[in-house]
N, C-alpha and C. Protein backbone atom coordinates (compact mmCIF):
# COMPACT_ATOMS: atom_id res chain seq x y z
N UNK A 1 -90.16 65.47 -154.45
CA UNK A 1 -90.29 66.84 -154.01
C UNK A 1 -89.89 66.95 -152.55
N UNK A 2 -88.73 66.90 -152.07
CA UNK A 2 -88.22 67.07 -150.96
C UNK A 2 -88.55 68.13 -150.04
N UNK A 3 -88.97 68.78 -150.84
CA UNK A 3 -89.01 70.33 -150.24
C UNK A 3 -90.23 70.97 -150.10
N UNK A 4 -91.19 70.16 -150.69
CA UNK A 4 -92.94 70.32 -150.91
C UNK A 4 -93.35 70.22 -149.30
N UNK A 5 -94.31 71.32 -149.27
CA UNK A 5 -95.28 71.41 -148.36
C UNK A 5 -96.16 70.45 -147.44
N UNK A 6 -96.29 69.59 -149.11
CA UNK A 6 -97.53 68.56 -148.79
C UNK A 6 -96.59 66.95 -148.42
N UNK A 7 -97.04 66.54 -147.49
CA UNK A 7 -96.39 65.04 -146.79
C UNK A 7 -96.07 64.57 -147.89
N UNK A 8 -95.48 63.32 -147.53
CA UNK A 8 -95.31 62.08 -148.69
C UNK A 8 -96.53 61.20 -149.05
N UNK A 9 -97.33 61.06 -147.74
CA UNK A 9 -98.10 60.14 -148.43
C UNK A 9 -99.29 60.96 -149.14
N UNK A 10 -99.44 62.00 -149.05
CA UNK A 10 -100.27 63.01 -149.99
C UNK A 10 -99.99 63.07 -151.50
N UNK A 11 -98.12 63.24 -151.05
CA UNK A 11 -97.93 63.08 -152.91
C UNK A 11 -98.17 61.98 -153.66
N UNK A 12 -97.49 60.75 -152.50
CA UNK A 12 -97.97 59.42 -153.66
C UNK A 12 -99.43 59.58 -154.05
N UNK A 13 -100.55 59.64 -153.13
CA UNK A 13 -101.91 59.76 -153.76
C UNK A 13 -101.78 60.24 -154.85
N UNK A 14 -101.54 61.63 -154.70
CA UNK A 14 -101.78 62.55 -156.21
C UNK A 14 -101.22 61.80 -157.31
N UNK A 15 -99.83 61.17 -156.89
CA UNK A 15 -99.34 60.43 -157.88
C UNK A 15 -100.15 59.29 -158.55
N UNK A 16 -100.76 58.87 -157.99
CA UNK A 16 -101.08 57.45 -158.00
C UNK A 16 -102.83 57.70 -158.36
N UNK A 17 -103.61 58.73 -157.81
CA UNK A 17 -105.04 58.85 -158.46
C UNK A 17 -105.11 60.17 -159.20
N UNK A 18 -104.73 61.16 -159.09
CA UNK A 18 -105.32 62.40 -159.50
C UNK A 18 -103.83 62.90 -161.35
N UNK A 19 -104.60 62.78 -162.43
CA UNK A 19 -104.00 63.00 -163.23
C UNK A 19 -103.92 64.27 -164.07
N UNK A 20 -104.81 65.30 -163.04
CA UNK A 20 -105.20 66.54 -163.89
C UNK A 20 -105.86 67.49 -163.18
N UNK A 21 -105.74 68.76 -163.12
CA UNK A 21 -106.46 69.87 -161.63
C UNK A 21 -107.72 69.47 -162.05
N UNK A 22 -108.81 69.31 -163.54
CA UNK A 22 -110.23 69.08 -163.75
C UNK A 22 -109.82 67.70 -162.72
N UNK A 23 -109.23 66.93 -162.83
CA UNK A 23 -110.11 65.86 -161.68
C UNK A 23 -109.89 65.56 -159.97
N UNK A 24 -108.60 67.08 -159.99
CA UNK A 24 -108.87 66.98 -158.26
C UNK A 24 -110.14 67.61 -157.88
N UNK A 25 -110.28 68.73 -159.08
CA UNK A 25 -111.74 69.46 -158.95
C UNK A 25 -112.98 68.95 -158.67
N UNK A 26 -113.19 67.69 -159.61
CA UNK A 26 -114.31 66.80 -159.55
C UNK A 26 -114.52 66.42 -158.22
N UNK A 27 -113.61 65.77 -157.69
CA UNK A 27 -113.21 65.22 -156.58
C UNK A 27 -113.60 65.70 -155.73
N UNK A 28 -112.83 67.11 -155.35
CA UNK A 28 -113.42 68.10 -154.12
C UNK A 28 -114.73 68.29 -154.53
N UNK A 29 -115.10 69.22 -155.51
CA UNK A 29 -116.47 69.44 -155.72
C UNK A 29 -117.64 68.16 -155.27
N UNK A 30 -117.61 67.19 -155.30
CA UNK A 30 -118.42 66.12 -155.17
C UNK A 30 -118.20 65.69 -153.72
N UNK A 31 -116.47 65.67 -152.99
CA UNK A 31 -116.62 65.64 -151.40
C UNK A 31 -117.70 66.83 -150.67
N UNK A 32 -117.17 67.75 -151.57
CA UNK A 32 -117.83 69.23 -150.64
C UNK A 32 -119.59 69.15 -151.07
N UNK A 33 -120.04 68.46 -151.93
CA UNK A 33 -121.61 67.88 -151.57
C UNK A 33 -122.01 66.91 -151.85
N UNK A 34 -121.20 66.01 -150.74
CA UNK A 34 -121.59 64.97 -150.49
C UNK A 34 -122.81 64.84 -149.18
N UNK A 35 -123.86 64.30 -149.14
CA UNK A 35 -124.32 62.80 -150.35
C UNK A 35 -124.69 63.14 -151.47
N UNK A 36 -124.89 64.31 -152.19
CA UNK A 36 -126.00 64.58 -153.08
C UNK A 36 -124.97 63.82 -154.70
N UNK A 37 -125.97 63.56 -155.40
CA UNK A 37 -125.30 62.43 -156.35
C UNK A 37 -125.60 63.76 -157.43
N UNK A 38 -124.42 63.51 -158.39
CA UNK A 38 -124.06 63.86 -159.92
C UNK A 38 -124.38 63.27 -161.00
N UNK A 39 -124.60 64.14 -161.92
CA UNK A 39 -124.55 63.74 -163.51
C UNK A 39 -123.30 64.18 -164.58
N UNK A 40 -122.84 63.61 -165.24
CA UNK A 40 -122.16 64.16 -166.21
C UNK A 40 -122.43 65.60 -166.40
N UNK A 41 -123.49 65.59 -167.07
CA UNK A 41 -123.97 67.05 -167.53
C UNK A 41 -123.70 68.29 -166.45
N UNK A 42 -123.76 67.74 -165.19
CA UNK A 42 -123.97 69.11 -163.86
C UNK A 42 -122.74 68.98 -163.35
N UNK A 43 -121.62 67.94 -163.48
CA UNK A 43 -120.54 68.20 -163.21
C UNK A 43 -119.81 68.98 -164.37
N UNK A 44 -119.52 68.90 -165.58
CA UNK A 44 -119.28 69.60 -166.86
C UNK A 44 -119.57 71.00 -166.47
N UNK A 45 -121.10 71.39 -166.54
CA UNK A 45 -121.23 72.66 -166.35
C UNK A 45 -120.57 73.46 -164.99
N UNK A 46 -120.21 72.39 -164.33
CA UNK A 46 -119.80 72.88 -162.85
C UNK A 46 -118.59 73.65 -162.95
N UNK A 47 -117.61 72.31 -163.72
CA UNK A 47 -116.07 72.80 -163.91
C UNK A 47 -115.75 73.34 -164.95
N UNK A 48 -117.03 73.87 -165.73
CA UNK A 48 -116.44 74.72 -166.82
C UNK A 48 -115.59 73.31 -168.00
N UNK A 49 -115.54 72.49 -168.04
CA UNK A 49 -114.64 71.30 -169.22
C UNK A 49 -115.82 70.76 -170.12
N UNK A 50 -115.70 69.96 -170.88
CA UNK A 50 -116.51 69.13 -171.50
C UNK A 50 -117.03 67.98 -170.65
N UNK A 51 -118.40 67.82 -171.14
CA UNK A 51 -119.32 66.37 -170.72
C UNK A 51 -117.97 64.92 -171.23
N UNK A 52 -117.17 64.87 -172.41
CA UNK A 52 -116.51 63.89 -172.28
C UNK A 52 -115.19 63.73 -171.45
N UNK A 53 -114.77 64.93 -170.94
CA UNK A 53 -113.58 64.80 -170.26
C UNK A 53 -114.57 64.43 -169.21
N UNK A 54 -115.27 65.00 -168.80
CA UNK A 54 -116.03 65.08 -167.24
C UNK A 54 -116.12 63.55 -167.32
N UNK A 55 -117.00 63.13 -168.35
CA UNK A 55 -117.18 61.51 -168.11
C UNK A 55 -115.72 60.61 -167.63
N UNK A 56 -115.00 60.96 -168.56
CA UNK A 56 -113.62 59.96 -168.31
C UNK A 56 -113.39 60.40 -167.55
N UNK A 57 -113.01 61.47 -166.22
CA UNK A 57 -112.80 61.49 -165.00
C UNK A 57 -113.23 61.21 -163.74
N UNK A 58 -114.89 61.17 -163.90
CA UNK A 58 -116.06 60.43 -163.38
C UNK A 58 -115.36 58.79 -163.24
N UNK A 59 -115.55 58.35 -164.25
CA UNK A 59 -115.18 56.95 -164.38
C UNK A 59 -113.94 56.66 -163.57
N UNK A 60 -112.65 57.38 -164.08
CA UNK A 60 -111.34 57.00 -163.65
C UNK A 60 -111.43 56.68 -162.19
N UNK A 61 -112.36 58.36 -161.72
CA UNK A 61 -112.48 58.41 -160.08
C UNK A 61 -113.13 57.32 -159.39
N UNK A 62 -114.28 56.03 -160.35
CA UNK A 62 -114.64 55.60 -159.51
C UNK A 62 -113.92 54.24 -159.49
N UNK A 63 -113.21 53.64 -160.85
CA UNK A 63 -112.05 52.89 -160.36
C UNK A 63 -111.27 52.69 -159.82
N UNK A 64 -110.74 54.04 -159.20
CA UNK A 64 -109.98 54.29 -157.85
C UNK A 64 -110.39 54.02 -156.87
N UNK A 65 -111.38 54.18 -156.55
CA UNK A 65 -112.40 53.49 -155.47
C UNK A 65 -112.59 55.47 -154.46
N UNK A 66 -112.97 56.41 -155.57
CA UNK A 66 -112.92 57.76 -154.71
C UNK A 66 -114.01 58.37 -154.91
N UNK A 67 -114.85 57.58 -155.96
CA UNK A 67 -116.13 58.35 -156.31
C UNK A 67 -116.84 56.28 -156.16
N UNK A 68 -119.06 56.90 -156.27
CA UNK A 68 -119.72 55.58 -156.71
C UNK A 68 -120.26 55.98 -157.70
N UNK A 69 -120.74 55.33 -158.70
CA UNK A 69 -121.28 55.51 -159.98
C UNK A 69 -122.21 54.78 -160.22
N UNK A 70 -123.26 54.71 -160.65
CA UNK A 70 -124.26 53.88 -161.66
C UNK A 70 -125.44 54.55 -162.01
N UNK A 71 -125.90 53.90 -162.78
CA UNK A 71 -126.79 54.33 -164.20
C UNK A 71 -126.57 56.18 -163.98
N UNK A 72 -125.15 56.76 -164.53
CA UNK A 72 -125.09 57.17 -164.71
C UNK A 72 -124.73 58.78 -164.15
N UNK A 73 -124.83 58.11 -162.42
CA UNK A 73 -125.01 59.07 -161.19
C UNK A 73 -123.39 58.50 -160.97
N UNK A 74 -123.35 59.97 -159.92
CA UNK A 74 -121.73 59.71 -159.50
C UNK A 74 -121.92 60.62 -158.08
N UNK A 75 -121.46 59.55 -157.05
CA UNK A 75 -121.48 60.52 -155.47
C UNK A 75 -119.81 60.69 -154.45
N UNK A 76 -119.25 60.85 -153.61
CA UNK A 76 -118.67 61.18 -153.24
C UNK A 76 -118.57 59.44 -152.55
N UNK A 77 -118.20 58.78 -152.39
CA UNK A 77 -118.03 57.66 -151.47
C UNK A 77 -117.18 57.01 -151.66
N UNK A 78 -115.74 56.80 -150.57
CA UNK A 78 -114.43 56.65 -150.69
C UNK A 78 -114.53 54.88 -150.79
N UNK A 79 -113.31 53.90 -151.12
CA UNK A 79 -113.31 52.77 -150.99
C UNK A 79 -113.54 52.35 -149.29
N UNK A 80 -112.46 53.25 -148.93
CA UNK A 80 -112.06 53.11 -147.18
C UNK A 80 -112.36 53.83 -146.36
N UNK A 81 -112.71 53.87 -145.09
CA UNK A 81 -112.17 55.29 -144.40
C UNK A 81 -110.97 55.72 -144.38
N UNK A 82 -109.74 55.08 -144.51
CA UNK A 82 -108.29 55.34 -144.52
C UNK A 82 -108.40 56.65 -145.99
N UNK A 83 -108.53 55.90 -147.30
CA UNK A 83 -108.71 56.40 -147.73
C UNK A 83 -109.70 58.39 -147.86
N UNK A 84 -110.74 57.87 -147.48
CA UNK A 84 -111.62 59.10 -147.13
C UNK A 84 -110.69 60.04 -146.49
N UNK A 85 -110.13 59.77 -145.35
CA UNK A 85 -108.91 60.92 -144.17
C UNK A 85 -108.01 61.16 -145.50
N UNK A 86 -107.67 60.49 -146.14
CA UNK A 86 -106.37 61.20 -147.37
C UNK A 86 -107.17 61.85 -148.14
N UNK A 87 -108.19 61.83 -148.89
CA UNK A 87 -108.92 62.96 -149.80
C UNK A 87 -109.29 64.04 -148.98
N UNK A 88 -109.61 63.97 -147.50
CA UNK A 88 -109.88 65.27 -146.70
C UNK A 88 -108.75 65.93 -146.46
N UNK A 89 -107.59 65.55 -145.95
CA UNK A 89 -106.28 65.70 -146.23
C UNK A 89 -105.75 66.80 -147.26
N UNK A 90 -106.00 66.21 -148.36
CA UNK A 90 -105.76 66.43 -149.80
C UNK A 90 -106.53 67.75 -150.02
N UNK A 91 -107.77 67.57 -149.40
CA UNK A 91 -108.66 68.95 -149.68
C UNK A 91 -107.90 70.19 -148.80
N UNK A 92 -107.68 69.84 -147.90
CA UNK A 92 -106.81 70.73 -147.25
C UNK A 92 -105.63 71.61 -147.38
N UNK A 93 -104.57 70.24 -147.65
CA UNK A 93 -103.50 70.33 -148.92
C UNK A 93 -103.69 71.82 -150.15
N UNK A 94 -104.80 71.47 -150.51
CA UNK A 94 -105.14 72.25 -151.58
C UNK A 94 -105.51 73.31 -151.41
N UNK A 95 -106.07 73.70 -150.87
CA UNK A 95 -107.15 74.90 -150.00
C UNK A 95 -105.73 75.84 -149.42
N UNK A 96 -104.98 75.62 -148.71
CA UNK A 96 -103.72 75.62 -147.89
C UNK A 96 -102.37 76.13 -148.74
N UNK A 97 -101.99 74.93 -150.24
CA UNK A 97 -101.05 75.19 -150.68
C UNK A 97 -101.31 74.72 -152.10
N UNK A 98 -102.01 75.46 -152.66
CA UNK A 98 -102.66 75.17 -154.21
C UNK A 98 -101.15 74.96 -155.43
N UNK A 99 -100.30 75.78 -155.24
CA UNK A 99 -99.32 76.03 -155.93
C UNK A 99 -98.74 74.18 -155.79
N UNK A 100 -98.37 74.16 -154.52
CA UNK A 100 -97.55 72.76 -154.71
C UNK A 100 -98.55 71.78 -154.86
N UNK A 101 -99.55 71.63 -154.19
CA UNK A 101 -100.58 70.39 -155.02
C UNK A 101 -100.45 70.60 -156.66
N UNK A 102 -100.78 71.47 -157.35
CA UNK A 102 -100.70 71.60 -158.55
C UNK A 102 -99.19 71.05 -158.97
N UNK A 103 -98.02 71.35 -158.48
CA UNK A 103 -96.74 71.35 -158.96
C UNK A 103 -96.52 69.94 -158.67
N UNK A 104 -97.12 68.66 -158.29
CA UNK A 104 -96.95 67.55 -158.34
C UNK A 104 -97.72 66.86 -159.20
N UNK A 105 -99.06 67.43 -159.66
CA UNK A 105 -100.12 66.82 -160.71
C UNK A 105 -99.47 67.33 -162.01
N UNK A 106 -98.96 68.57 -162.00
CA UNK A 106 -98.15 68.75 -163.33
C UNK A 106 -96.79 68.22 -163.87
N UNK A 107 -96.11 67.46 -162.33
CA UNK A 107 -94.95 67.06 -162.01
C UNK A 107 -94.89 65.57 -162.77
N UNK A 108 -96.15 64.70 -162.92
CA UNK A 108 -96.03 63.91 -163.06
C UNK A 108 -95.90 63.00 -164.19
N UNK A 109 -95.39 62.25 -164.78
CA UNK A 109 -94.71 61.13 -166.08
C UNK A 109 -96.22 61.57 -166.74
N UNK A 110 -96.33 62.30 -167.74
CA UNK A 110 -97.29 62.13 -169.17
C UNK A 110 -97.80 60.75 -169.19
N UNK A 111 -99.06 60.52 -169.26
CA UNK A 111 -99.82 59.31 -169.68
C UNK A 111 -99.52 58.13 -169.12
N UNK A 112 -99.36 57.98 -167.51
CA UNK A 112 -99.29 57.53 -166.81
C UNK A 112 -100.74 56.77 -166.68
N UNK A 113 -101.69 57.55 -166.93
CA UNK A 113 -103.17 56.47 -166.82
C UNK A 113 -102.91 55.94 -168.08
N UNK A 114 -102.45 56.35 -169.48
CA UNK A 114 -102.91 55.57 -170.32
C UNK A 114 -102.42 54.26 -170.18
N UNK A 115 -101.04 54.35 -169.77
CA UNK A 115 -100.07 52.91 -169.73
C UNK A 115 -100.66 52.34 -168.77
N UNK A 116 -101.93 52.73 -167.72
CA UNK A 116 -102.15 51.79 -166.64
C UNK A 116 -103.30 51.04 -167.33
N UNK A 117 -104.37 51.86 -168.28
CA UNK A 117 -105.46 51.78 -168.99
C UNK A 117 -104.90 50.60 -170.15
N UNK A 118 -103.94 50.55 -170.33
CA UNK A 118 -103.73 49.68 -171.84
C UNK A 118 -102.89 48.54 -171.18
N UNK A 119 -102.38 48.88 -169.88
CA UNK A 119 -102.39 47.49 -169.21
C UNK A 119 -103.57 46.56 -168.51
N UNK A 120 -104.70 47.45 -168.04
CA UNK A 120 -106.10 46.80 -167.50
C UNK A 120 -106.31 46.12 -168.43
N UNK A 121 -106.54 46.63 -170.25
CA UNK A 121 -106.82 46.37 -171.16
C UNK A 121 -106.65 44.93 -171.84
N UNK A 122 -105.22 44.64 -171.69
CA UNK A 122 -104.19 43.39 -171.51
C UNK A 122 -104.40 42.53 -170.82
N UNK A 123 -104.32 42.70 -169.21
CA UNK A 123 -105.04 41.67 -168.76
C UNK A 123 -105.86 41.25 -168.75
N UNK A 124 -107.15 42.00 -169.00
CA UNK A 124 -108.56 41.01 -169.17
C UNK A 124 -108.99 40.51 -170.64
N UNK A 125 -107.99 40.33 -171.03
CA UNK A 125 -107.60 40.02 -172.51
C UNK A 125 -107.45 38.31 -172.20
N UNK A 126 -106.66 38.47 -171.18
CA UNK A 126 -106.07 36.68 -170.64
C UNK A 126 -106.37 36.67 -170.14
């Protein structure tokens, strides 16, 4: 996207973590109250989607290292600070120029997590 609004290294992110507007949503929604920790159930009702999409995006987010998770809670806490400045970034991005953030999450290769998911899958196979 040569011509996009949003930097380069904004797009690779999107490229590279965010596979769907429900999970930039999650995302922001959970930066914007952070520390307070989540449930499936109160994120679902939040974004209006289902408890199982919500879950598999919960999850995805915290393999990325962009959300923390356990027994069942999910909070806002980045792998890095490097990281953290690109999701604030990103929130910005969005807030700013919704059209082209969107036009790169829609931009992107179909089932791109699954082929990454059925490669995790593979390796811990061997």
């Amino acid at each position: 996207m040569p011509d996009s609004p949003i930097p380069l290294d904004l797009q690779n992110f999107v490229v590279r973590h965010i596979d769907s507007i429900a999970q930039i949503e999650a995302l922001l929604l959970l930066r914007r109250h952070a520390p307070e920790d989540w449930d499936v159930t109160s994120t679902a009702r939040r974004l209006y989607i289902s408890e199982q999409e919500t879950s598999e995006i919960l999850e995805n987010l915290c393999e990325d290292g962009l959300l923390q998770c356990g027994a069942g809670v999910y909070h806002f806490a980045c792998r890095t600070p490097e990281v953290e400045r690109l999701v604030g970034r990103l929130a910005e991005a969005y807030a700013e120029n919704l059209v082209a953030v969107t036009n790169i999450i829609h931009g992107k290769p179909r089932r791109i997590r699954e082929f990454a998911n059925a490669f995790k899958l593979r390796k811990d196979r061997g």
